[in-house]
N, C-alpha and C. Protein backbone atom coordinates (compact mmCIF):
# COMPACT_ATOMS: atom_id res chain seq x y z
N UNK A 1 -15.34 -2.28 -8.78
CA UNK A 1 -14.42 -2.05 -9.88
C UNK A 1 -15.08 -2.61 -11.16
N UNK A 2 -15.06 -1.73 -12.21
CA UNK A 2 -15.98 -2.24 -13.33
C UNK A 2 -14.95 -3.18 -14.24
N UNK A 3 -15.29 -3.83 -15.19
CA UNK A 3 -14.12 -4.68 -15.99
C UNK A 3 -13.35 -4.06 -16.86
N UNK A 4 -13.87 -2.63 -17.19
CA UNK A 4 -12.71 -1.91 -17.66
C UNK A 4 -11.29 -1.46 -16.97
N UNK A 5 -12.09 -1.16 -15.66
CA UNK A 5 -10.67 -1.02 -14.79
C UNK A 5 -9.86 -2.22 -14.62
N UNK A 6 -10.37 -3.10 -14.37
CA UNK A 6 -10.07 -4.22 -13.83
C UNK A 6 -8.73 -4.98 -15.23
N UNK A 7 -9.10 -4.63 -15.99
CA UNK A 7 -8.43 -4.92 -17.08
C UNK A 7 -7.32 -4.02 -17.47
N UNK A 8 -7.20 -2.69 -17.41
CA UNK A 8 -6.45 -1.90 -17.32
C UNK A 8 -5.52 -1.98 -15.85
N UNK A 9 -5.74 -2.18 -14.97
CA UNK A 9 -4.86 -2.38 -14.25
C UNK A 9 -4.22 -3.84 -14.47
N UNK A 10 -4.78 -4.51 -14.98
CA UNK A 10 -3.87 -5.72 -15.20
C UNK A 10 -2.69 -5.37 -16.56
N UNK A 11 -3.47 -4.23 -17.33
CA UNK A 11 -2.84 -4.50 -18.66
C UNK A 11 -1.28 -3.46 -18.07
N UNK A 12 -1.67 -2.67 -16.85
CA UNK A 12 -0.25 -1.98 -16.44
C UNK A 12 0.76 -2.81 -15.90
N UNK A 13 0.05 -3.70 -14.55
CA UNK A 13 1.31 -4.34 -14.32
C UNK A 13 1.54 -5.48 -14.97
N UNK A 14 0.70 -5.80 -16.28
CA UNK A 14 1.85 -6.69 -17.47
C UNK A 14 2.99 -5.07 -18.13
N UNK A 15 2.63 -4.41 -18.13
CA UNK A 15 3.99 -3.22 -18.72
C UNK A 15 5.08 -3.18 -17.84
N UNK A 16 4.55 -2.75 -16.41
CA UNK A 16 5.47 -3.16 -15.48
C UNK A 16 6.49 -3.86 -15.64
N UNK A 17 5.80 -5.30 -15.23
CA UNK A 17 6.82 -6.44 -15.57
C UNK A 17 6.94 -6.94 -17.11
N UNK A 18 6.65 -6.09 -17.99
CA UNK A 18 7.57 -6.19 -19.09
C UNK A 18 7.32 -7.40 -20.07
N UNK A 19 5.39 -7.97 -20.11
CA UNK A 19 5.07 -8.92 -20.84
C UNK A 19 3.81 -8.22 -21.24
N UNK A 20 3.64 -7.11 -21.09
CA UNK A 20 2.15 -6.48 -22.19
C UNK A 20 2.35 -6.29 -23.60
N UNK A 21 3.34 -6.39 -24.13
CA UNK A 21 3.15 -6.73 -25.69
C UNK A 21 3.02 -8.36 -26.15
N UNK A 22 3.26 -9.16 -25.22
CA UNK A 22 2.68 -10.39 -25.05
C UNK A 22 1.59 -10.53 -24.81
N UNK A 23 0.93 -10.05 -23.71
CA UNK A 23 -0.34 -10.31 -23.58
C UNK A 23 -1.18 -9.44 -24.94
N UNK A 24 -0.58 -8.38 -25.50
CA UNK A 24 -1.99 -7.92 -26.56
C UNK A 24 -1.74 -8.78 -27.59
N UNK A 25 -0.70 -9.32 -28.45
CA UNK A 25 -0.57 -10.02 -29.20
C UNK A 25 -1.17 -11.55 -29.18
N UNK A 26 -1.30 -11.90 -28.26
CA UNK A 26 -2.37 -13.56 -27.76
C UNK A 26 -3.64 -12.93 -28.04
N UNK A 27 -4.01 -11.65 -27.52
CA UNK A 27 -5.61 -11.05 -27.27
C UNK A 27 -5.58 -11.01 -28.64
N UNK A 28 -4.93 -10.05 -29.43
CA UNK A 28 -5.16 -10.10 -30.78
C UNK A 28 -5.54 -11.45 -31.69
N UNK A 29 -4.44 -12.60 -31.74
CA UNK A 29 -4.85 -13.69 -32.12
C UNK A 29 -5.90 -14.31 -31.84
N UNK A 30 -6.77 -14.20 -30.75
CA UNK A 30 -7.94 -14.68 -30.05
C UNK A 30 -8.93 -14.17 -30.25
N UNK A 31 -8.78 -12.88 -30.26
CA UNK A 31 -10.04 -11.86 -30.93
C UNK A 31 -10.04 -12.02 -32.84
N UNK A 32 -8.86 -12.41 -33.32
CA UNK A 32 -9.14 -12.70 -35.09
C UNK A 32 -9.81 -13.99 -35.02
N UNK A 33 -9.37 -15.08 -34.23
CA UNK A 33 -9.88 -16.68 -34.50
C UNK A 33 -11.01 -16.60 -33.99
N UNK A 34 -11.64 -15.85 -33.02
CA UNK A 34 -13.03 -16.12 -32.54
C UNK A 34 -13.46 -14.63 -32.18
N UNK A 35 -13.80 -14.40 -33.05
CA UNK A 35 -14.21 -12.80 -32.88
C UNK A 35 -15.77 -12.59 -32.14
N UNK A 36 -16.23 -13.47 -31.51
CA UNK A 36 -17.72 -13.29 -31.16
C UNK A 36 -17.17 -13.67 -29.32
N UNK A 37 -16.36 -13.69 -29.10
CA UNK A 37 -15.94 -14.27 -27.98
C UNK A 37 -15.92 -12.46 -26.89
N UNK A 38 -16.34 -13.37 -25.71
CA UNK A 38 -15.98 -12.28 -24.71
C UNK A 38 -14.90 -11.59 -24.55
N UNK A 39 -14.55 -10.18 -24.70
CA UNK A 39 -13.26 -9.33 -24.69
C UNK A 39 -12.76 -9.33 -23.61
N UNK A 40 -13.85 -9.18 -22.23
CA UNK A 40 -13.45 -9.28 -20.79
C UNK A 40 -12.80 -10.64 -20.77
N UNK A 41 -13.45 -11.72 -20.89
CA UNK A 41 -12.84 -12.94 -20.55
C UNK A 41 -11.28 -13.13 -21.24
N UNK A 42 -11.18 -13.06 -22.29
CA UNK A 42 -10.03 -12.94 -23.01
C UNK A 42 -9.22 -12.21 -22.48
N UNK A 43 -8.73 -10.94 -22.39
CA UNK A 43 -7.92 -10.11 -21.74
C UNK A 43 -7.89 -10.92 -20.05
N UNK A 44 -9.06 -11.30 -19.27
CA UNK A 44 -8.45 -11.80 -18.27
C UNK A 44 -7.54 -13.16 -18.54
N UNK A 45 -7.95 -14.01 -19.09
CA UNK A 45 -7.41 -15.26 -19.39
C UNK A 45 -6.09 -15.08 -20.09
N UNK A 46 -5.82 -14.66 -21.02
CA UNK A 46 -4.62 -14.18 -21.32
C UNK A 46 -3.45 -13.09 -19.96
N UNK A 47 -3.86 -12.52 -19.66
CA UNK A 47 -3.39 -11.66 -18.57
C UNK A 47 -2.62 -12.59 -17.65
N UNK A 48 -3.79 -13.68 -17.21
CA UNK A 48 -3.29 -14.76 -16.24
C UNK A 48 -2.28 -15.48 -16.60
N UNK A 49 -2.52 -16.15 -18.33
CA UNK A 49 -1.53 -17.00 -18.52
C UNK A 49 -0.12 -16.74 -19.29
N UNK A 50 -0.08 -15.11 -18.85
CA UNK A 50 1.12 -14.25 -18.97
C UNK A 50 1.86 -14.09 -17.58
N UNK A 51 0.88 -14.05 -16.68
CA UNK A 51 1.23 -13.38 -15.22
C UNK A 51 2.16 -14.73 -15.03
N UNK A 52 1.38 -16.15 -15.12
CA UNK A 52 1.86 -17.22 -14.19
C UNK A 52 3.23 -17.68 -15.44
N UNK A 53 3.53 -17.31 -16.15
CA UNK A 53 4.04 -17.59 -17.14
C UNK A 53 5.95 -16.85 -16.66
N UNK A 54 5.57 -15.36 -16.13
CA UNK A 54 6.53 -14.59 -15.87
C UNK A 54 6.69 -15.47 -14.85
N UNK A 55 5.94 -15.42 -13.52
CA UNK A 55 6.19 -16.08 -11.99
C UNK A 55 7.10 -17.02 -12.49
N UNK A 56 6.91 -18.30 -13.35
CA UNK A 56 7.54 -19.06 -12.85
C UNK A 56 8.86 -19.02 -13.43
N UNK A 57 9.15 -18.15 -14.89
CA UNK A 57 10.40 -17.58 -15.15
C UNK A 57 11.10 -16.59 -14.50
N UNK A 58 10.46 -16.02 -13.10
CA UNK A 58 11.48 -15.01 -12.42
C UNK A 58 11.31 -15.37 -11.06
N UNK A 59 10.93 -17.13 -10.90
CA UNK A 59 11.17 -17.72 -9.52
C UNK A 59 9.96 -16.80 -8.50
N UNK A 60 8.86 -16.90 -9.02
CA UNK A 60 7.15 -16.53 -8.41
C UNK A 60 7.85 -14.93 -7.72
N UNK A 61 8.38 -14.18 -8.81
CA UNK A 61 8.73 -12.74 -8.88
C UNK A 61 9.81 -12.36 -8.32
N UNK A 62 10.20 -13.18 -7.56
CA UNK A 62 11.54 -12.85 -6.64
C UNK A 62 12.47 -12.46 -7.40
N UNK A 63 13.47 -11.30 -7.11
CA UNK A 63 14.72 -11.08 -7.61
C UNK A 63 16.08 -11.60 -7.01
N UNK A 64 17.31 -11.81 -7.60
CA UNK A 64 18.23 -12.56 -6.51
C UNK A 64 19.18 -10.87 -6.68
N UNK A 65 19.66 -10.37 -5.52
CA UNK A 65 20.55 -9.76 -5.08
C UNK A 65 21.73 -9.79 -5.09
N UNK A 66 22.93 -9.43 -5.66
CA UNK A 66 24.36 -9.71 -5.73
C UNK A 66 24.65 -8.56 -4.50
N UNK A 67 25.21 -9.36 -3.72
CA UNK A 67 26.00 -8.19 -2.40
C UNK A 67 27.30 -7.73 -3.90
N UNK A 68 27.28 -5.93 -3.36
CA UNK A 68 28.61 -5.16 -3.88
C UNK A 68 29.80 -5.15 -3.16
């Protein structure tokens, strides 16, 4: 898997779960303050500290169920 994919599939299931305009907005700020910096690394590092960010606000992804 090359790092383009690899990044694109991360950047879907941040859409998924509903924090990829979070994650481009950090990338953005990171890419203006240090613009010589790795794009791969950035998008992963950000990605991550979006992913673990959701986990631990939706209880490490779990949903709770209301019986009808």
């Amino acid at each position: 898997m090359t790092n383009e994919e690899r990044i694109e599939e991360r950047l879907i299931h941040a859409h998924e779960r509903g924090y990829y305009h979070k994650v481009m907005e950090k990338v953005k700020h990171i890419m203006i303050t240090t613009p010589k910096s790795d794009q791969y690394k950035i998008y992963d590092m950000v990605c991550e500290e979006c992913k673990q960010e959701w986990l631990k606000n939706t209880n490490y992804g779990t949903t709770e169920h209301t019986p009808n």
